[in-house]
ModelCIF file with pLDDT and N, C-alpha, C, O atoms, coordinates in Angstrom:
data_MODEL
#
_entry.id   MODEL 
#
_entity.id                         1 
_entity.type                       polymer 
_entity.pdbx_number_of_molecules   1 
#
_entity_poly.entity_id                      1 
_entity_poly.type                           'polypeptide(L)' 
_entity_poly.nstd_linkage                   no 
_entity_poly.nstd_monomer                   no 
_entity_poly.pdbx_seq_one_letter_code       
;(UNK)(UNK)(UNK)(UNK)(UNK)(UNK)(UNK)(UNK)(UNK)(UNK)(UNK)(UNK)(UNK)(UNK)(UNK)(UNK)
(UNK)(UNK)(UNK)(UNK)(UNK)(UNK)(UNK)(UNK)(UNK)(UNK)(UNK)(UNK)(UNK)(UNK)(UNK)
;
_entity_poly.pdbx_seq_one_letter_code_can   XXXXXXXXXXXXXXXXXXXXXXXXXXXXXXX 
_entity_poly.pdbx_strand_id                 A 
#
loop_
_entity_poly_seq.entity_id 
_entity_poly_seq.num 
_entity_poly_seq.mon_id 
_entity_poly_seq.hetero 
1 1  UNK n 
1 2  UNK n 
1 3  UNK n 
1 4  UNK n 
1 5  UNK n 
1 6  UNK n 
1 7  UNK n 
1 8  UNK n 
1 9  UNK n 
1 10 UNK n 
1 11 UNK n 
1 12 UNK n 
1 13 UNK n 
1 14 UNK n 
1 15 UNK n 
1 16 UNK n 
1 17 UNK n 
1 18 UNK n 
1 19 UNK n 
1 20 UNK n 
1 21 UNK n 
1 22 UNK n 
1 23 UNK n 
1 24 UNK n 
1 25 UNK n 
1 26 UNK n 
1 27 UNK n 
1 28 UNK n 
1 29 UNK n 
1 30 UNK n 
1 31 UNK n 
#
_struct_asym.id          A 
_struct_asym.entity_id   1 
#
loop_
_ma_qa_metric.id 
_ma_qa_metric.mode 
_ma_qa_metric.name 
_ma_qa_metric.software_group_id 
_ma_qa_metric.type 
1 global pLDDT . pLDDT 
2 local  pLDDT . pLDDT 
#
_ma_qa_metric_global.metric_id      1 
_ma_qa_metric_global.metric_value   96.74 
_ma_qa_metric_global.model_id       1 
_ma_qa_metric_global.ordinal_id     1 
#
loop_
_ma_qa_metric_local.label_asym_id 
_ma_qa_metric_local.label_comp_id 
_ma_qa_metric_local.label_seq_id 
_ma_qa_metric_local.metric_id 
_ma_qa_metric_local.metric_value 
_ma_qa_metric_local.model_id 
_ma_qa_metric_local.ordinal_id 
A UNK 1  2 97.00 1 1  
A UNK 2  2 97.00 1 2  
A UNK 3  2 98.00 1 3  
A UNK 4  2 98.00 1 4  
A UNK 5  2 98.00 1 5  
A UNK 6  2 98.00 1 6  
A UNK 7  2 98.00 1 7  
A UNK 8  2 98.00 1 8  
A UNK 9  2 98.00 1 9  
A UNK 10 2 98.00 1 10 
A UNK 11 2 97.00 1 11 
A UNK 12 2 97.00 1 12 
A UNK 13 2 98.00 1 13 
A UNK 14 2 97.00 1 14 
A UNK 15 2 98.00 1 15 
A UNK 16 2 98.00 1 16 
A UNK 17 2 98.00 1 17 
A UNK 18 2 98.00 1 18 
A UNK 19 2 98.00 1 19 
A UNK 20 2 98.00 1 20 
A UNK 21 2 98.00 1 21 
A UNK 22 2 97.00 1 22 
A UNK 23 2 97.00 1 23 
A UNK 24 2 97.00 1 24 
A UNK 25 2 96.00 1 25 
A UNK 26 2 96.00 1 26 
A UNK 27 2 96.00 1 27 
A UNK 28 2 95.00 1 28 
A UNK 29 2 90.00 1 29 
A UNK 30 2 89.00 1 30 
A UNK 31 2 93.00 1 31 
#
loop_
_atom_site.group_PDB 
_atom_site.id 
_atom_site.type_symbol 
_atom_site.label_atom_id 
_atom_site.label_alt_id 
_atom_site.label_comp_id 
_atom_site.label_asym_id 
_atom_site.label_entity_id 
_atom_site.label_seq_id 
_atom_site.pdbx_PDB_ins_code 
_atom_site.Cartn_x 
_atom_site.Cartn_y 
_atom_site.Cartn_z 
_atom_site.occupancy 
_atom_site.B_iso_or_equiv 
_atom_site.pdbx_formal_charge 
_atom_site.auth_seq_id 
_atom_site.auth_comp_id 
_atom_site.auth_asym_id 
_atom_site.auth_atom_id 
_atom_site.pdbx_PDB_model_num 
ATOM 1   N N  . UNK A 1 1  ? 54.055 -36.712 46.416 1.00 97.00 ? 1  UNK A N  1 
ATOM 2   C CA . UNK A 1 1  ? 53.283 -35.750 47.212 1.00 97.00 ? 1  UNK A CA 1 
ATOM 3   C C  . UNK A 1 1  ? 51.907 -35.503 46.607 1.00 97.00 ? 1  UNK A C  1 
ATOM 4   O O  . UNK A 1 1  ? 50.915 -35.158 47.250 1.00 97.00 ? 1  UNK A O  1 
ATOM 5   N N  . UNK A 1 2  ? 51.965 -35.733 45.208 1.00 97.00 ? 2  UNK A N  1 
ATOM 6   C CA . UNK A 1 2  ? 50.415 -35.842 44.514 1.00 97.00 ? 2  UNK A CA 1 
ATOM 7   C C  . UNK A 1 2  ? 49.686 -36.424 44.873 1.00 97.00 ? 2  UNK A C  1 
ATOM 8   O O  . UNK A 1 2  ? 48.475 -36.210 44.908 1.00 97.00 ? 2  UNK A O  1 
ATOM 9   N N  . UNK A 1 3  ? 50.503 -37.634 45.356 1.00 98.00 ? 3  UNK A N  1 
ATOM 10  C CA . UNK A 1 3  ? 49.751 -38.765 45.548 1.00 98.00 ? 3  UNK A CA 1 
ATOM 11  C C  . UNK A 1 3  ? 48.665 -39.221 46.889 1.00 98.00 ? 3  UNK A C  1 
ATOM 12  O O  . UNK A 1 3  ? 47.696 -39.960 47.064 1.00 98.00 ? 3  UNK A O  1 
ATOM 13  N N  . UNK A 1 4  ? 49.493 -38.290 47.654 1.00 98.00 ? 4  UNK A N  1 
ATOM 14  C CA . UNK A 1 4  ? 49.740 -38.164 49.345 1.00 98.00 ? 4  UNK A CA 1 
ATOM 15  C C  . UNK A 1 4  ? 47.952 -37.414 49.308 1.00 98.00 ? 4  UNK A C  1 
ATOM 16  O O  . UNK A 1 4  ? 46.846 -37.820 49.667 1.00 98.00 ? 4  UNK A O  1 
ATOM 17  N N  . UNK A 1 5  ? 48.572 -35.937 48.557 1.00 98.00 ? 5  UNK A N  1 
ATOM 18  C CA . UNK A 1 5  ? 47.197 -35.077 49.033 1.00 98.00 ? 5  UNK A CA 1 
ATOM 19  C C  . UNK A 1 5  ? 45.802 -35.371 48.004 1.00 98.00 ? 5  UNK A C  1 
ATOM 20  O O  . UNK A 1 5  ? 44.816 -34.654 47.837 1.00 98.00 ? 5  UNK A O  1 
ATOM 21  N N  . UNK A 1 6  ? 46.140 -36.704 47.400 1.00 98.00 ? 6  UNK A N  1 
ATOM 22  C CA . UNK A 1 6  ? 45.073 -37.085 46.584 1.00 98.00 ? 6  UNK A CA 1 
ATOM 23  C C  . UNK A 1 6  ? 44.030 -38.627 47.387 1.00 98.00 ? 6  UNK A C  1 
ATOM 24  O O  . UNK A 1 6  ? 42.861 -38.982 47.241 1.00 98.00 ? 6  UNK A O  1 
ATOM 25  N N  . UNK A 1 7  ? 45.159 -39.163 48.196 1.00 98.00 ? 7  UNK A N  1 
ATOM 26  C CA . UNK A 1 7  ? 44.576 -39.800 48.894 1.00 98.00 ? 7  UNK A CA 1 
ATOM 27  C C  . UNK A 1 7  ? 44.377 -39.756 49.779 1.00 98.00 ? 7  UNK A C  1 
ATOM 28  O O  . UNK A 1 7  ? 44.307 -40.869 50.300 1.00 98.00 ? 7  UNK A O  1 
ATOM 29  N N  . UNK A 1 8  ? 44.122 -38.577 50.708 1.00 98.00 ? 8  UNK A N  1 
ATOM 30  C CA . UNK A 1 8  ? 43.446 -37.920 51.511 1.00 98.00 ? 8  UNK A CA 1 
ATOM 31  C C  . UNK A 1 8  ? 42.271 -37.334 51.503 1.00 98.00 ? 8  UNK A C  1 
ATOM 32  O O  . UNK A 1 8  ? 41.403 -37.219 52.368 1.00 98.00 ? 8  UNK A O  1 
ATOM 33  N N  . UNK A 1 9  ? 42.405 -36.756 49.740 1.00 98.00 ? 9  UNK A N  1 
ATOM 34  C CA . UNK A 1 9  ? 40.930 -36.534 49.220 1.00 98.00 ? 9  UNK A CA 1 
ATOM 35  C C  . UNK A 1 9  ? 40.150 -37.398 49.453 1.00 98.00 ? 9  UNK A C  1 
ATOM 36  O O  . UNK A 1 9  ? 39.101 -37.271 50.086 1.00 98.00 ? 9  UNK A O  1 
ATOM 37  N N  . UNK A 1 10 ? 40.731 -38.712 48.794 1.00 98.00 ? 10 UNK A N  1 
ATOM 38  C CA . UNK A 1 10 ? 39.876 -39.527 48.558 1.00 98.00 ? 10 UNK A CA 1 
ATOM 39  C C  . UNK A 1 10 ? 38.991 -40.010 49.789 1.00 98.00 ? 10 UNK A C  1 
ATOM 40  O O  . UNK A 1 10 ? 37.781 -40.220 49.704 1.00 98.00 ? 10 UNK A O  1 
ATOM 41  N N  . UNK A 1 11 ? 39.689 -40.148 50.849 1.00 97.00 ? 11 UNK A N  1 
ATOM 42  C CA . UNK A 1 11 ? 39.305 -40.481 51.946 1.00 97.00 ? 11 UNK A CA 1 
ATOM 43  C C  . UNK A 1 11 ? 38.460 -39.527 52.540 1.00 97.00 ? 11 UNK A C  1 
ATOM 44  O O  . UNK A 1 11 ? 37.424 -39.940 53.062 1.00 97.00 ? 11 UNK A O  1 
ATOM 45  N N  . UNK A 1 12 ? 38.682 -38.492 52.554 1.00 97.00 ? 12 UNK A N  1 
ATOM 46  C CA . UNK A 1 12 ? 37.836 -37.820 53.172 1.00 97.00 ? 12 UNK A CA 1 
ATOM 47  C C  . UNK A 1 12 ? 36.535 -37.540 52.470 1.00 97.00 ? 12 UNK A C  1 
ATOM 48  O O  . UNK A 1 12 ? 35.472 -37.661 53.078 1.00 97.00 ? 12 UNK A O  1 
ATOM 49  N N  . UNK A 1 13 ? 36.586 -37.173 51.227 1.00 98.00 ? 13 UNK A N  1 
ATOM 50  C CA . UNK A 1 13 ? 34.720 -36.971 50.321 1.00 98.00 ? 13 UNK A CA 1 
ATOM 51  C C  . UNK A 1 13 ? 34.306 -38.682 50.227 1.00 98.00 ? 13 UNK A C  1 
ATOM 52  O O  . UNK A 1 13 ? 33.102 -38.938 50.231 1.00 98.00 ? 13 UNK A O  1 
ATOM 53  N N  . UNK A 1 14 ? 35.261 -39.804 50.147 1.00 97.00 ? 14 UNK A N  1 
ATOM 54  C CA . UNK A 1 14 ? 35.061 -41.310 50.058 1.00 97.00 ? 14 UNK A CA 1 
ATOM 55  C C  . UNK A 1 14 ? 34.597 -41.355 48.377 1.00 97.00 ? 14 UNK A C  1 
ATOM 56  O O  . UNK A 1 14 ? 33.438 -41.716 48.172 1.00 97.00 ? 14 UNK A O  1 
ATOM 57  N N  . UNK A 1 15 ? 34.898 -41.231 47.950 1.00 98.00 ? 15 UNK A N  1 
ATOM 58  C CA . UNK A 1 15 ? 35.394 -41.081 46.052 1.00 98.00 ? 15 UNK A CA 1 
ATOM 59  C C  . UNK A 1 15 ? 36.363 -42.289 45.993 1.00 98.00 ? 15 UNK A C  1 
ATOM 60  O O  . UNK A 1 15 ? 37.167 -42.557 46.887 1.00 98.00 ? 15 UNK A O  1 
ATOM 61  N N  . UNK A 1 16 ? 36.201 -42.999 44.832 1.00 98.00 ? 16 UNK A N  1 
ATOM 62  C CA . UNK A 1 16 ? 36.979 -44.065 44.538 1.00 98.00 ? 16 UNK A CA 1 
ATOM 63  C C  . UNK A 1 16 ? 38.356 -43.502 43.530 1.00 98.00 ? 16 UNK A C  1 
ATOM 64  O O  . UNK A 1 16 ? 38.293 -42.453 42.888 1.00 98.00 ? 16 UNK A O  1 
ATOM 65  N N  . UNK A 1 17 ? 39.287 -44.198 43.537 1.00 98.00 ? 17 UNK A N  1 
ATOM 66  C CA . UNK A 1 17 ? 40.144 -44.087 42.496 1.00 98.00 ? 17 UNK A CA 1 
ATOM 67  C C  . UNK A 1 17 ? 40.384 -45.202 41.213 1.00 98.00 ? 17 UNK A C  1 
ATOM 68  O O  . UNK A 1 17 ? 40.353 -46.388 41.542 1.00 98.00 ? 17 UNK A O  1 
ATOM 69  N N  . UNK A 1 18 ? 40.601 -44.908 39.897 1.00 98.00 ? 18 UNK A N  1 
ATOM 70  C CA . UNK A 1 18 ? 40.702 -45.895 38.888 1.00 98.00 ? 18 UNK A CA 1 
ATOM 71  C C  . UNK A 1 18 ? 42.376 -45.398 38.581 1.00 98.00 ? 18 UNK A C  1 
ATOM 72  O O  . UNK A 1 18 ? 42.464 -44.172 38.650 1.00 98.00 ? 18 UNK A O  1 
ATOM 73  N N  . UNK A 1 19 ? 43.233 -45.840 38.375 1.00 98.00 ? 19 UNK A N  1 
ATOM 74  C CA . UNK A 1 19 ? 44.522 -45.430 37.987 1.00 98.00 ? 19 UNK A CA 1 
ATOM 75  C C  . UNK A 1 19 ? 44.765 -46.209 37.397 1.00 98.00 ? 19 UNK A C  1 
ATOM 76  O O  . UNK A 1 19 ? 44.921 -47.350 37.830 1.00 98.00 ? 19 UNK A O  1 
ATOM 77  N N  . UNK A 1 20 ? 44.902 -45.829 36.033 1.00 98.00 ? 20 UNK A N  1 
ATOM 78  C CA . UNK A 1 20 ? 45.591 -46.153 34.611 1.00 98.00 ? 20 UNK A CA 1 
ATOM 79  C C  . UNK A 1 20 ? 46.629 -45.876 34.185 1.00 98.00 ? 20 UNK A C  1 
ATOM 80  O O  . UNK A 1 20 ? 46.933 -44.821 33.630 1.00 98.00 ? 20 UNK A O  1 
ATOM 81  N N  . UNK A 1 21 ? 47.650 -47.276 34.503 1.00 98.00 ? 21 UNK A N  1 
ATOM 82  C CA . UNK A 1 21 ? 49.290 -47.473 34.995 1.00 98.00 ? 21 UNK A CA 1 
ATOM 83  C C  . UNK A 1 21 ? 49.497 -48.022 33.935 1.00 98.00 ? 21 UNK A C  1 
ATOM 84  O O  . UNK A 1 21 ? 50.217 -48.963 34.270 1.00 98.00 ? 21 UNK A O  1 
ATOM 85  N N  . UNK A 1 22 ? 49.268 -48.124 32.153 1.00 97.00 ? 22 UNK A N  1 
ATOM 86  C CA . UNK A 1 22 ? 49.564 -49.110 31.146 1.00 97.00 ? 22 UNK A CA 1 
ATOM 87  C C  . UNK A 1 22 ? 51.069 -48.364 30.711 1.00 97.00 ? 22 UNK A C  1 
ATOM 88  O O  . UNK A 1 22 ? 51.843 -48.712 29.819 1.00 97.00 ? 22 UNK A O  1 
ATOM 89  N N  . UNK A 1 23 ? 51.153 -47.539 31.402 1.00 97.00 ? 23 UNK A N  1 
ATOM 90  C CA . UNK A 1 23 ? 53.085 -46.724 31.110 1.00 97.00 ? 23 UNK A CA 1 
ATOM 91  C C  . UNK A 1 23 ? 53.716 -46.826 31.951 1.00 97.00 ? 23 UNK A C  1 
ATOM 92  O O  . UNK A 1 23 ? 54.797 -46.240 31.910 1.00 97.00 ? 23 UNK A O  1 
ATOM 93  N N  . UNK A 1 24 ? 53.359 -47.633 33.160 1.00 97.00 ? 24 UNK A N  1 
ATOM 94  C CA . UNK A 1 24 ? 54.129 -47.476 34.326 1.00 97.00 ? 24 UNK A CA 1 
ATOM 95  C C  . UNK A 1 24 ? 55.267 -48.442 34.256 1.00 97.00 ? 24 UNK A C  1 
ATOM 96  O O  . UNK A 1 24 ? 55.758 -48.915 35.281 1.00 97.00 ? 24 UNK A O  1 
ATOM 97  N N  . UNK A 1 25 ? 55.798 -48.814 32.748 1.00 96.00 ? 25 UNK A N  1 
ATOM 98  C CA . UNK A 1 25 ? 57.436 -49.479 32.712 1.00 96.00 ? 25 UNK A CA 1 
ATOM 99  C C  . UNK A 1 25 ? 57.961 -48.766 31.814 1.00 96.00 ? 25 UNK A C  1 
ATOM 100 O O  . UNK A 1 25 ? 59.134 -48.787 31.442 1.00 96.00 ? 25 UNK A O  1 
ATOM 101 N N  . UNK A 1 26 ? 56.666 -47.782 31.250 1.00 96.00 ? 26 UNK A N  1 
ATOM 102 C CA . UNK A 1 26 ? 58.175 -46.719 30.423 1.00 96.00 ? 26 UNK A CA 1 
ATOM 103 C C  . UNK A 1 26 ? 57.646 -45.249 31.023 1.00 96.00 ? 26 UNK A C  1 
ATOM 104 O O  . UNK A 1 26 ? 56.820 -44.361 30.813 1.00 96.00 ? 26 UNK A O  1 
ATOM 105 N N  . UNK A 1 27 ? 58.854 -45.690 32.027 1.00 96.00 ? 27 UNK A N  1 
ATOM 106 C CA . UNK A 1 27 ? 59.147 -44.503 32.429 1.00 96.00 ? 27 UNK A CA 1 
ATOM 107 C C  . UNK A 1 27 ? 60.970 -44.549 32.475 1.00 96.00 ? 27 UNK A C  1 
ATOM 108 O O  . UNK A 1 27 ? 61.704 -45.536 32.518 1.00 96.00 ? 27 UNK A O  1 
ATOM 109 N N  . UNK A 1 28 ? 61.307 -43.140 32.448 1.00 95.00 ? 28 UNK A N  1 
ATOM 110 C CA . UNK A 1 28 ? 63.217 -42.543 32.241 1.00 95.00 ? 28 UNK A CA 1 
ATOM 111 C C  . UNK A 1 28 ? 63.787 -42.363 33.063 1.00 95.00 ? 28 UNK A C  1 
ATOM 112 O O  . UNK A 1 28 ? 64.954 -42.739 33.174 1.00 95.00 ? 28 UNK A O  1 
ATOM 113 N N  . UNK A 1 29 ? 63.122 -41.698 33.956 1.00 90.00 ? 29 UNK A N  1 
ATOM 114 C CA . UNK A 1 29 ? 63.603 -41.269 35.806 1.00 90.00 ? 29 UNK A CA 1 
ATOM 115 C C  . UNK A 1 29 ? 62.824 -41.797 36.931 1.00 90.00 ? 29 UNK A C  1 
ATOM 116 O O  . UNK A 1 29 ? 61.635 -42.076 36.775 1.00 90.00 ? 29 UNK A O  1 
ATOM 117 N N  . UNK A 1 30 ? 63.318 -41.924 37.861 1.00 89.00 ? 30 UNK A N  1 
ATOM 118 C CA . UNK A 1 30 ? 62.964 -42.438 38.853 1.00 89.00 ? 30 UNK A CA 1 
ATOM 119 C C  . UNK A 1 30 ? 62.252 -43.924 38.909 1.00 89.00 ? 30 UNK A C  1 
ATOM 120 O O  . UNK A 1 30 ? 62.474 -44.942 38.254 1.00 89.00 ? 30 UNK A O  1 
ATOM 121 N N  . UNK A 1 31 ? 61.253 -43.620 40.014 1.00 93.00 ? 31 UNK A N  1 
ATOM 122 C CA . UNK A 1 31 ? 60.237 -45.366 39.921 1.00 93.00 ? 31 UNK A CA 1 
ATOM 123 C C  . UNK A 1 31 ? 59.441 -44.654 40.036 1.00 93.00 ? 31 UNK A C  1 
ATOM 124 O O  . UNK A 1 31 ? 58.272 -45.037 40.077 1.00 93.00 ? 31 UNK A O  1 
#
């Protein structure tokens, strides 16, 4: 849902996103 009302931001002011995923295989819960 962060994600949801963040890329709506984005879209609407037109702001880019950089997302820095170098942990995104250690993670404990979920995906």
């Amino acid at each position: 849902s962060d994600l949801v009302a963040i890329a709506e931001l984005a879209e609407k002011h037109n702001f880019y996103i950089l997302t820095d995923e170098v942990y995104s295989r250690l993670l404990y819960e979920g995906t």
